[in-house]
N, C-alpha and C. Protein backbone atom coordinates (compact mmCIF):
# COMPACT_ATOMS: atom_id res chain seq x y z
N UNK A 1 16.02 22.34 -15.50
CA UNK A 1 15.93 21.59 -14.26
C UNK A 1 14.52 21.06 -14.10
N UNK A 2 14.59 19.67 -13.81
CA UNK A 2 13.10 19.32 -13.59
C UNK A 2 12.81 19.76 -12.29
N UNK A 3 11.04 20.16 -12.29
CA UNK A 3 10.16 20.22 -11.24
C UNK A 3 10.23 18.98 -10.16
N UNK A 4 10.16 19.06 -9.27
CA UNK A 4 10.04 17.55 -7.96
C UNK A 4 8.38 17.82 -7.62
N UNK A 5 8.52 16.51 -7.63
CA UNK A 5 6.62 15.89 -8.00
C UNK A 5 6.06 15.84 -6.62
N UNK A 6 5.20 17.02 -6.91
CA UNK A 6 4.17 17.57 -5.77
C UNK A 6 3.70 16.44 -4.35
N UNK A 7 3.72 16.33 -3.48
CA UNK A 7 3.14 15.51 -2.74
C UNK A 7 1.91 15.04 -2.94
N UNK A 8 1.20 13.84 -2.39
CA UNK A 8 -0.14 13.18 -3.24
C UNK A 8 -1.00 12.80 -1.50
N UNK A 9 -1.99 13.43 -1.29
CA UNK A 9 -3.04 13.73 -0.10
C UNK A 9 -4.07 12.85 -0.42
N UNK A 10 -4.10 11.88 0.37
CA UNK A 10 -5.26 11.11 0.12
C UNK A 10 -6.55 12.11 1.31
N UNK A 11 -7.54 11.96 0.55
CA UNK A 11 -8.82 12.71 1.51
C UNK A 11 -9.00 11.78 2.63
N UNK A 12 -9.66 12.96 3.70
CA UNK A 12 -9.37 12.26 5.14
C UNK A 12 -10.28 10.95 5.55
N UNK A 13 -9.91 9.98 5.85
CA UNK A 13 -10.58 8.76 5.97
C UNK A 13 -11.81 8.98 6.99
N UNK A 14 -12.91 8.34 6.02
CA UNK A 14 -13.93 8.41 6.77
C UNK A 14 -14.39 7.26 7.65
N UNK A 15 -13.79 6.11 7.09
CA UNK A 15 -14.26 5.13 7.13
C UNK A 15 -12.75 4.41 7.13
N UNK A 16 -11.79 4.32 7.98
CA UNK A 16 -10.59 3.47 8.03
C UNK A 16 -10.64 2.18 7.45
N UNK A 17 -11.68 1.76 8.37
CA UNK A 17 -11.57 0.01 8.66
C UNK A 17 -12.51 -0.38 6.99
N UNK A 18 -13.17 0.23 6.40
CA UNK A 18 -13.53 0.05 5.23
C UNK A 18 -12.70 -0.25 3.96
N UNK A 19 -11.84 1.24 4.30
CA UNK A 19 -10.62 1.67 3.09
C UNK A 19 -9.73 0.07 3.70
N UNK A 20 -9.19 -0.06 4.73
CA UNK A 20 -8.28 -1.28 4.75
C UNK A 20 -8.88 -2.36 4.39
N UNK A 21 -10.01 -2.91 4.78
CA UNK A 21 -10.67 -4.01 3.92
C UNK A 21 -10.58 -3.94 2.18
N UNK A 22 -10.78 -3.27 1.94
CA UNK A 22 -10.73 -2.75 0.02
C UNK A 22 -9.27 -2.70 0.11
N UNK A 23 -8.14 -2.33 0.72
CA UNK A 23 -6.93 -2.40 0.55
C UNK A 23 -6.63 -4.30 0.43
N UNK A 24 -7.13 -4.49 1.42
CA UNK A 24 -6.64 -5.97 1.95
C UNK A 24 -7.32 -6.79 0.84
N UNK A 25 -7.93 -6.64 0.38
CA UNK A 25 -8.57 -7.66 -0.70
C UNK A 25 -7.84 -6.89 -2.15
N UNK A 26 -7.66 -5.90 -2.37
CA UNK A 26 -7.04 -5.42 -4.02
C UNK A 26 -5.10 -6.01 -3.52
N UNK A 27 -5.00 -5.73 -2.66
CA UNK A 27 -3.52 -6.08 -2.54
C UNK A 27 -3.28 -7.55 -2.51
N UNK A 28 -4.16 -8.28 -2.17
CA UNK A 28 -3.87 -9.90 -1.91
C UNK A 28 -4.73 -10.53 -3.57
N UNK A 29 -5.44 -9.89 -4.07
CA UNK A 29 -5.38 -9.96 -5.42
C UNK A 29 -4.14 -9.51 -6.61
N UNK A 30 -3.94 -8.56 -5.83
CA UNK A 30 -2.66 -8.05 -6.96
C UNK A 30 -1.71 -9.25 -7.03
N UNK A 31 -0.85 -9.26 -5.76
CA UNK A 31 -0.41 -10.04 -5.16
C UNK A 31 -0.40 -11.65 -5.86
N UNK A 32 -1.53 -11.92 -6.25
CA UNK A 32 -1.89 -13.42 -6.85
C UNK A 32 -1.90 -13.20 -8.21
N UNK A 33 -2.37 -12.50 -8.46
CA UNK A 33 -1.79 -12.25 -10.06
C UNK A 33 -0.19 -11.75 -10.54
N UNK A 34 0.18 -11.37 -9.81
CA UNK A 34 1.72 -11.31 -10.35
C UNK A 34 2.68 -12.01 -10.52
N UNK A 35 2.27 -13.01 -9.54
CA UNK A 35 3.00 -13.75 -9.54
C UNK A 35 2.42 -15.27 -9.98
N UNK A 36 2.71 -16.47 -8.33
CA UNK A 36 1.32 -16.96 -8.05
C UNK A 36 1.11 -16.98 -6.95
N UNK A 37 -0.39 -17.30 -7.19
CA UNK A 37 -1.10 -17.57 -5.66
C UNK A 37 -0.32 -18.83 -4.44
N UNK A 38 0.23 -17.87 -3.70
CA UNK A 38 0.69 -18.26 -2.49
C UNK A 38 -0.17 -18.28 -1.36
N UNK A 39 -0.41 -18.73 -0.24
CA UNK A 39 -0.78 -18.79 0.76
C UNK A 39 0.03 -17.61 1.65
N UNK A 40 0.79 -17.35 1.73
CA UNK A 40 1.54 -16.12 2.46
C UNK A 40 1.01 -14.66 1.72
N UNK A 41 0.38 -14.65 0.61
CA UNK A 41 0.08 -13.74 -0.07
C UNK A 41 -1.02 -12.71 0.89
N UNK A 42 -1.79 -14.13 1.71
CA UNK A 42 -2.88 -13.35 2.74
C UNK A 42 -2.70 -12.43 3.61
N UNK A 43 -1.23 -13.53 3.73
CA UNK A 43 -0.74 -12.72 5.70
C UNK A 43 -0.42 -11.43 5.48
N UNK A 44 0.32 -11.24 3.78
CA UNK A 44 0.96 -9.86 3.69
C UNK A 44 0.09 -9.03 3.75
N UNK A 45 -0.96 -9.29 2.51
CA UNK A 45 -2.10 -7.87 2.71
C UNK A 45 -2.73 -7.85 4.25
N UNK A 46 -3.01 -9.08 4.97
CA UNK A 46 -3.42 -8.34 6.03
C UNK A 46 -2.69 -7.68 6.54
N UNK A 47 -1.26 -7.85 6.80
CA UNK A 47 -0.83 -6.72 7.73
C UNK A 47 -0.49 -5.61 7.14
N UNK A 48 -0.15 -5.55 5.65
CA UNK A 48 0.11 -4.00 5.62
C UNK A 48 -1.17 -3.25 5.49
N UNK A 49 -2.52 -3.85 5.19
CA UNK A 49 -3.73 -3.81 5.68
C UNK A 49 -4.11 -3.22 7.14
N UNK A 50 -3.26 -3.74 7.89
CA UNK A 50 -3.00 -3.10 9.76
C UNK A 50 -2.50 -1.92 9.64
N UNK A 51 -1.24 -1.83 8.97
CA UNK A 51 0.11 -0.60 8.79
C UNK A 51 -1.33 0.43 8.55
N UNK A 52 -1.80 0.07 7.38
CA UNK A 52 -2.64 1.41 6.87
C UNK A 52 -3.50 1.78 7.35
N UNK A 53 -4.56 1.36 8.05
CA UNK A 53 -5.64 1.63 8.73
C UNK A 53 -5.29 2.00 10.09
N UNK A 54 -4.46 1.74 11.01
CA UNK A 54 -3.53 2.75 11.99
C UNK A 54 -2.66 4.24 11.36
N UNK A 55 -2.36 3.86 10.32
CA UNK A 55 -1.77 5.07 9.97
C UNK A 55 -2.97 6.33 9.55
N UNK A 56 -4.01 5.79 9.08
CA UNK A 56 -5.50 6.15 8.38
C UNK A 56 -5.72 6.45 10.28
N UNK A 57 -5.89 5.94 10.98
CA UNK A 57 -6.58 6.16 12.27
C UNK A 57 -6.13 7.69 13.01
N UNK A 58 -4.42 7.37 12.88
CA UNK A 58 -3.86 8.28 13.44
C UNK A 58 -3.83 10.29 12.80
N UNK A 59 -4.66 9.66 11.51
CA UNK A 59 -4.65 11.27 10.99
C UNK A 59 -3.81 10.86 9.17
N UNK A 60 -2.81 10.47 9.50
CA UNK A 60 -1.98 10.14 8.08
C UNK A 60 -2.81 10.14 6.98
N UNK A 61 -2.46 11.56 6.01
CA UNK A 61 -3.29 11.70 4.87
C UNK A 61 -2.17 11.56 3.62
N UNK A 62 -0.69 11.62 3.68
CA UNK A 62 0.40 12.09 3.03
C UNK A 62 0.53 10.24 2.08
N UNK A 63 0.46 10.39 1.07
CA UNK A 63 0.48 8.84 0.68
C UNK A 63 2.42 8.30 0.66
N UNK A 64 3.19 9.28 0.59
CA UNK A 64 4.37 9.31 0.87
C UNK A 64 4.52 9.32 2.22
N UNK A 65 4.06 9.18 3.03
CA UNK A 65 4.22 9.07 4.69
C UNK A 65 4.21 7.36 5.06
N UNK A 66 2.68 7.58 3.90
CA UNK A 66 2.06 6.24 4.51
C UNK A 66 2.87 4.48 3.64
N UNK A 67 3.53 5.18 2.94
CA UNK A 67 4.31 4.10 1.61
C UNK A 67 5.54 3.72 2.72
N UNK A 68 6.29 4.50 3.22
CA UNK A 68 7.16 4.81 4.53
C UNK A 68 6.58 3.62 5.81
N UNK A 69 5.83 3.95 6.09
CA UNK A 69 5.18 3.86 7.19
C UNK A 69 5.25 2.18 7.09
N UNK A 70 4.43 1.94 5.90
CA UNK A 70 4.77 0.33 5.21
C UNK A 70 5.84 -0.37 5.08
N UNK A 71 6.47 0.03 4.46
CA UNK A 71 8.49 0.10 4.50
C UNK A 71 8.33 -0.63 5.45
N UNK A 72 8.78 0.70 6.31
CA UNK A 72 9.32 0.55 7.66
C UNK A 72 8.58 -0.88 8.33
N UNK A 73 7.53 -1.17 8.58
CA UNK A 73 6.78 -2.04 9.62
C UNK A 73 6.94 -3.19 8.91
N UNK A 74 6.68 -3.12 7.58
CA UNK A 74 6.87 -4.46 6.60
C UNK A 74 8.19 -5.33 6.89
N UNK A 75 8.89 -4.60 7.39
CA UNK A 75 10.70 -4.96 8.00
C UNK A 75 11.01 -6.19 8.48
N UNK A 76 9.39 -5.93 9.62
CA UNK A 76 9.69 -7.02 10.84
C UNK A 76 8.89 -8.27 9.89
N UNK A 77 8.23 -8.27 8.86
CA UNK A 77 7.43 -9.62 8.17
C UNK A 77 8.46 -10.52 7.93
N UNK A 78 7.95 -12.05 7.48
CA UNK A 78 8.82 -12.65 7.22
C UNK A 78 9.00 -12.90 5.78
N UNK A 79 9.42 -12.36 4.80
CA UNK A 79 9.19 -12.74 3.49
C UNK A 79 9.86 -13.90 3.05
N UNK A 80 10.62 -14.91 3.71
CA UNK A 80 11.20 -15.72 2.90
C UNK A 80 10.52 -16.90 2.54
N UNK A 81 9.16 -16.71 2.66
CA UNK A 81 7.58 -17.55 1.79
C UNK A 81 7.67 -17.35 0.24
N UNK A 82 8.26 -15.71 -0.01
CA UNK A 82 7.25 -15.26 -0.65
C UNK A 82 8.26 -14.73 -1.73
N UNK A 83 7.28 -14.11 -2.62
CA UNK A 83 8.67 -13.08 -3.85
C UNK A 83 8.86 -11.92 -3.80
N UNK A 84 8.03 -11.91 -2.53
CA UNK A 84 8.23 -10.75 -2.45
C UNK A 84 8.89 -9.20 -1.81
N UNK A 85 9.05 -8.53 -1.12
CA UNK A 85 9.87 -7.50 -0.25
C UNK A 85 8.80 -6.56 0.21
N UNK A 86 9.26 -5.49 1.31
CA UNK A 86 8.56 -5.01 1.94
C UNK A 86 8.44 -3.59 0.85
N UNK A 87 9.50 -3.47 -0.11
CA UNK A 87 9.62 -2.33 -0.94
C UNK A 87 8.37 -2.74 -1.83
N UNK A 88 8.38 -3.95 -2.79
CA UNK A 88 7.05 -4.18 -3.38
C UNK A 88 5.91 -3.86 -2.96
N UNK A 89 5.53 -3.94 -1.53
CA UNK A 89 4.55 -4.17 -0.96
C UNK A 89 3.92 -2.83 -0.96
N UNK A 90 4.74 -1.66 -0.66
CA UNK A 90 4.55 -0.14 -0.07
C UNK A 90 4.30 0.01 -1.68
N UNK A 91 4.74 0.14 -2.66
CA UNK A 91 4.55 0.00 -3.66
C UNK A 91 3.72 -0.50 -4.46
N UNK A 92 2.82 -1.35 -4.21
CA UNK A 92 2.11 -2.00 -4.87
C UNK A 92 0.60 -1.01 -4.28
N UNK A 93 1.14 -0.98 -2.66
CA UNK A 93 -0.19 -0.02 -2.24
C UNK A 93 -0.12 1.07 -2.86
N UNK A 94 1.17 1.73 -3.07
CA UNK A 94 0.86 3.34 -3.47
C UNK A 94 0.09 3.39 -4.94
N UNK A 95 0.50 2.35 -5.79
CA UNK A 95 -0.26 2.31 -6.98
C UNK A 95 -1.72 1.82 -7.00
N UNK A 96 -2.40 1.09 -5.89
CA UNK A 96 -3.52 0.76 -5.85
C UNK A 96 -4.21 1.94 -5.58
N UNK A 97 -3.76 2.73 -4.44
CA UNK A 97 -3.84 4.18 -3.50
C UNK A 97 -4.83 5.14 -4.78
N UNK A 98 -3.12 5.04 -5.49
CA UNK A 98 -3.28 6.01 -6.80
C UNK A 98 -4.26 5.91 -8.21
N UNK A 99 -4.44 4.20 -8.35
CA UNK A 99 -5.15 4.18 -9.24
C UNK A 99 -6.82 4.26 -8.70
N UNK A 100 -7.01 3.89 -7.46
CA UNK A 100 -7.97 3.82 -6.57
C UNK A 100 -8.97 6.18 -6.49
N UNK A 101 -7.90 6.55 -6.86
CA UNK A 101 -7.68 7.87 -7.13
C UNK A 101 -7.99 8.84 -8.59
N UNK A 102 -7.50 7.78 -9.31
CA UNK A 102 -7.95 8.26 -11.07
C UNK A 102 -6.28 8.98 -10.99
N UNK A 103 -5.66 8.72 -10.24
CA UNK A 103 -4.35 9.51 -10.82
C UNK A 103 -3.40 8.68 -11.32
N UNK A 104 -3.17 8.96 -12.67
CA UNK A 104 -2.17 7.98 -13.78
C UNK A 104 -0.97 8.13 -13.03
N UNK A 105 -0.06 7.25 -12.76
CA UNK A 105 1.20 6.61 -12.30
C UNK A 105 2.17 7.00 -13.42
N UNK A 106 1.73 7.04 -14.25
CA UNK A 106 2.77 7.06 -15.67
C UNK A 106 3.68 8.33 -15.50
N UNK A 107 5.26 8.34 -15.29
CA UNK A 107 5.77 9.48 -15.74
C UNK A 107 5.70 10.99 -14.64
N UNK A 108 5.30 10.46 -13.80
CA UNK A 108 4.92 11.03 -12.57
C UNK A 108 3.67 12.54 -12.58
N UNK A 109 2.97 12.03 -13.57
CA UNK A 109 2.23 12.85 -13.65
C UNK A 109 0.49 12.55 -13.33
């Protein structure tokens, strides 16, 4: 039987509005490289840029809380600009989160 993969704690934000700026600029880069550079590409990182730095405000250290948290709020965006979904999005942060971390994504380890 496999093990279920430990929860992942980001350390407690010292600096919110910092970490979301560095979010908001690696995500609206990612963002342009994957695809292409859209103009809606901005609006997204800023707001899930918002999602995180309220969630960062409120205490939220759980990076599985905060991927959620994105989901969820990403709901009300309008994606039909874009290629993208609100699932990408929570996703794209958790891997920035993680690589931002030194922790390999690969294989869940």
């Amino acid at each position: 039987m496999s093990e279920p993969i430990p929860p992942i704690a980001l350390p407690p934000a010292q600096n919110p509005q910092q970490e979301g700026e560095w979010l908001r600029h690696s995500l609206h880069n990612w963002l342009d490289q994957e695809f292409i550079p859209e103009p809606v590409n901005q609006q997204i990182a800023q707001r899930a840029s918002q999602i995180y730095v309220r969630q960062r405000m409120e205490g939220e250290n759980d990076l599985g809380a905060l991927v959620i948290a994105i989901v969820t709020e990403m709901q009300a965006f309008d994606f039909r600009e874009s290629f993208y979904s609100e699932f990408a999005i929570a996703n794209a942060v958790s891997d920035l989160l993680l690589d931002s971390l030194g922790i390999d994504r690969c294989c869940g380890q």
